[in-house]
C-alpha atoms as a PDB file:
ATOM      1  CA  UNK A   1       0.000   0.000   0.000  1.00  0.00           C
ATOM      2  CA  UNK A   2       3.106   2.288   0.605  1.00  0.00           C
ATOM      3  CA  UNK A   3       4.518   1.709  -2.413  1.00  0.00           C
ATOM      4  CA  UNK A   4       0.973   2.339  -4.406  1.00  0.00           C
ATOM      5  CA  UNK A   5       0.938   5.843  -1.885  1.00  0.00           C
ATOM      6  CA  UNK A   6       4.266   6.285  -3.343  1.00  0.00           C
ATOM      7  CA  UNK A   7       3.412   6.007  -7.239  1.00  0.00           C
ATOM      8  CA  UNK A   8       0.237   8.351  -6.905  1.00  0.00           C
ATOM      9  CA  UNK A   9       2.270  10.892  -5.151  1.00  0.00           C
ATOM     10  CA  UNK A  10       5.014  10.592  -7.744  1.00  0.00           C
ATOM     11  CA  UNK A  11       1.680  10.487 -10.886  1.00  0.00           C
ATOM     12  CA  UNK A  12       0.765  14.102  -9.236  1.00  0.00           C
ATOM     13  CA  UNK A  13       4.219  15.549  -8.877  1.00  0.00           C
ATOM     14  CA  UNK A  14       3.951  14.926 -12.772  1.00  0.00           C
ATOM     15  CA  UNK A  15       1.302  16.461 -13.344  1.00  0.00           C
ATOM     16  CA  UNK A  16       1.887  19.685 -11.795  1.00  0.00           C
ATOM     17  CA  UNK A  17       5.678  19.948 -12.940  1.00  0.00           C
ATOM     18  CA  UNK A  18       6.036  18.177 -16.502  1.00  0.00           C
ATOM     19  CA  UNK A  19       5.602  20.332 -18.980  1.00  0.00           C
ATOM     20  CA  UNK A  20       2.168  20.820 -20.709  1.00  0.00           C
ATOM     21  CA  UNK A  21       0.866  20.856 -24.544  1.00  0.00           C
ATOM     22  CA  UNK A  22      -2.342  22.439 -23.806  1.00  0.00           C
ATOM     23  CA  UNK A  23      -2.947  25.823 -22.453  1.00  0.00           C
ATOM     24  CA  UNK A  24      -4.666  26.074 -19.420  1.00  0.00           C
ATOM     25  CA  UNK A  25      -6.685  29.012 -17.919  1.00  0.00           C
ATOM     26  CA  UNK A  26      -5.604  30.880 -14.694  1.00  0.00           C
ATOM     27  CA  UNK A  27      -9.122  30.071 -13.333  1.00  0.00           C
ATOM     28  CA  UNK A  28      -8.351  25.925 -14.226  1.00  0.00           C
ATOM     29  CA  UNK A  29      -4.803  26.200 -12.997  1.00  0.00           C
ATOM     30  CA  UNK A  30      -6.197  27.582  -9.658  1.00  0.00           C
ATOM     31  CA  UNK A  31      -8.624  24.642  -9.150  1.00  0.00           C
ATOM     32  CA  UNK A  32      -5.960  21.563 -10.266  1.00  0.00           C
ATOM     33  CA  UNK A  33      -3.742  23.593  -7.852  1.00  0.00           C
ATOM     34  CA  UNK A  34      -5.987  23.241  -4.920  1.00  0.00           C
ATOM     35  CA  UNK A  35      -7.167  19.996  -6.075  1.00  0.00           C
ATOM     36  CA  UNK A  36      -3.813  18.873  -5.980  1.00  0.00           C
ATOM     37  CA  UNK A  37      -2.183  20.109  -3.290  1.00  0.00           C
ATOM     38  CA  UNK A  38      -5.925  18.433  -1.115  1.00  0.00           C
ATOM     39  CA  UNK A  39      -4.809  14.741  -2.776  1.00  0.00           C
ATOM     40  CA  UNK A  40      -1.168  15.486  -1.663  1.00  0.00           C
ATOM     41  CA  UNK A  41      -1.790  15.983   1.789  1.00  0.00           C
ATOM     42  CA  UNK A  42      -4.239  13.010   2.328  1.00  0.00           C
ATOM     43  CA  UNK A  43      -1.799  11.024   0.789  1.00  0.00           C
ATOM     44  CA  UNK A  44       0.790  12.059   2.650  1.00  0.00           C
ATOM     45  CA  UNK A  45      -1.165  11.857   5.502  1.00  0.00           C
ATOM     46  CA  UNK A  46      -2.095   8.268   4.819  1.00  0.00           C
ATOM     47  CA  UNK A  47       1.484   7.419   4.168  1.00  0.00           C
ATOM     48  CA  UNK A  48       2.349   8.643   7.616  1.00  0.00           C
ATOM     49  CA  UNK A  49      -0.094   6.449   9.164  1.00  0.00           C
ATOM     50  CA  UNK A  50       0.950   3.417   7.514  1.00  0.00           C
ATOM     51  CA  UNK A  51       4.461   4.385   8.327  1.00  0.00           C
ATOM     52  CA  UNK A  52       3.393   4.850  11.932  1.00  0.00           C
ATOM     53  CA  UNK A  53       2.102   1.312  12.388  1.00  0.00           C
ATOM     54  CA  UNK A  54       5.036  -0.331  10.651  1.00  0.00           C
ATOM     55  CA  UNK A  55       7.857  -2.168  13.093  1.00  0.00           C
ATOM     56  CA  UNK A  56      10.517   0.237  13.619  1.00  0.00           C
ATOM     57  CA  UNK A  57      13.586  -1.388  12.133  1.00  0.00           C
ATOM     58  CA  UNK A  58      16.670  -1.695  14.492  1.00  0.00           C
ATOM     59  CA  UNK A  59      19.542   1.281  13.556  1.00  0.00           C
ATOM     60  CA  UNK A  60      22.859  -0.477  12.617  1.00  0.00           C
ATOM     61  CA  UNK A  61      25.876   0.974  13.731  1.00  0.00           C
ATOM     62  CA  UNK A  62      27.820   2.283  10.675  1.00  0.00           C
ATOM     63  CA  UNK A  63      31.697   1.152  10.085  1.00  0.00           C
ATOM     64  CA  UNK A  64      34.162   3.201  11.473  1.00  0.00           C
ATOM     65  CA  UNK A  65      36.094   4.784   9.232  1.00  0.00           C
ATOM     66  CA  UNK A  66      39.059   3.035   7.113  1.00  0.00           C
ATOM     67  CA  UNK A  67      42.131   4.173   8.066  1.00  0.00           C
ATOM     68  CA  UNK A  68      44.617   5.213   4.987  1.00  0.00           C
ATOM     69  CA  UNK A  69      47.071   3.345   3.718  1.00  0.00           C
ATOM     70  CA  UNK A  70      50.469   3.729   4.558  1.00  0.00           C
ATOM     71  CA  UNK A  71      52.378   6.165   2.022  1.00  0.00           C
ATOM     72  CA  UNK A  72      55.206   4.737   0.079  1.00  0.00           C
ATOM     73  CA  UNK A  73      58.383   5.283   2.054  1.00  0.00           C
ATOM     74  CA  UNK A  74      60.582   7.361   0.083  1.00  0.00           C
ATOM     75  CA  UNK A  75      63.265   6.532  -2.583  1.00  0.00           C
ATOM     76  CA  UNK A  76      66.482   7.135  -1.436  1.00  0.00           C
ATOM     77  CA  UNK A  77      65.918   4.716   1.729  1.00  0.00           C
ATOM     78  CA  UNK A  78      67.462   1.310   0.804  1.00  0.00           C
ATOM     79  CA  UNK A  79      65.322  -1.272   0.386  1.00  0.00           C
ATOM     80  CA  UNK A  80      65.591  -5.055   1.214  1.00  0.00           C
ATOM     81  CA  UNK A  81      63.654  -8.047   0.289  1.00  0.00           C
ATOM     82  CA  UNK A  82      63.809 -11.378   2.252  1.00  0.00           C
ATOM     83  CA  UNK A  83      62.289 -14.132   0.353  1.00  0.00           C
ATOM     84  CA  UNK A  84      60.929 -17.207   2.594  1.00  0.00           C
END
């Protein structure tokens, strides 16, 4: 049901941003604005409520941070290789 919430929020957003063929009036443009915007926010609304009765997933630590690589020593150190 979230993910249908999801698609008809996403179906409106293109509506109201895409670019449009026909012309529309400034009376017309008024009412799909407020139309629109109502649909948004009981969408939103019921997307919050569904989200609100959903388990709350446990937060995983993140990684620490690599640490960086040790930088080449430099060139006029001499160098020796034991082979096992």
């Amino acid at each position: 049901k979230i993910d249908k919430l999801n698609f008809e929020l996403a179906r409106l957003r293109r509506w109201q941003f895409d670019a449009k063929t026909e012309a529309m009036t400034a009376a017309q443009r008024l009412l799909f604005a407020e139309a629109l915007a109502e649909d948004e926010a009981s969408l939103r609304a019921k997307l919050a409520e569904l989200q609100r009765g959903l388990p709350e997933a446990p937060k995983t630590p993140k990684a620490p941070p690599r640490k960086p690589r040790r930088q080449a020593l430099p060139a006029h150190l001499e160098r020796v290789e034991h082979r096992h």
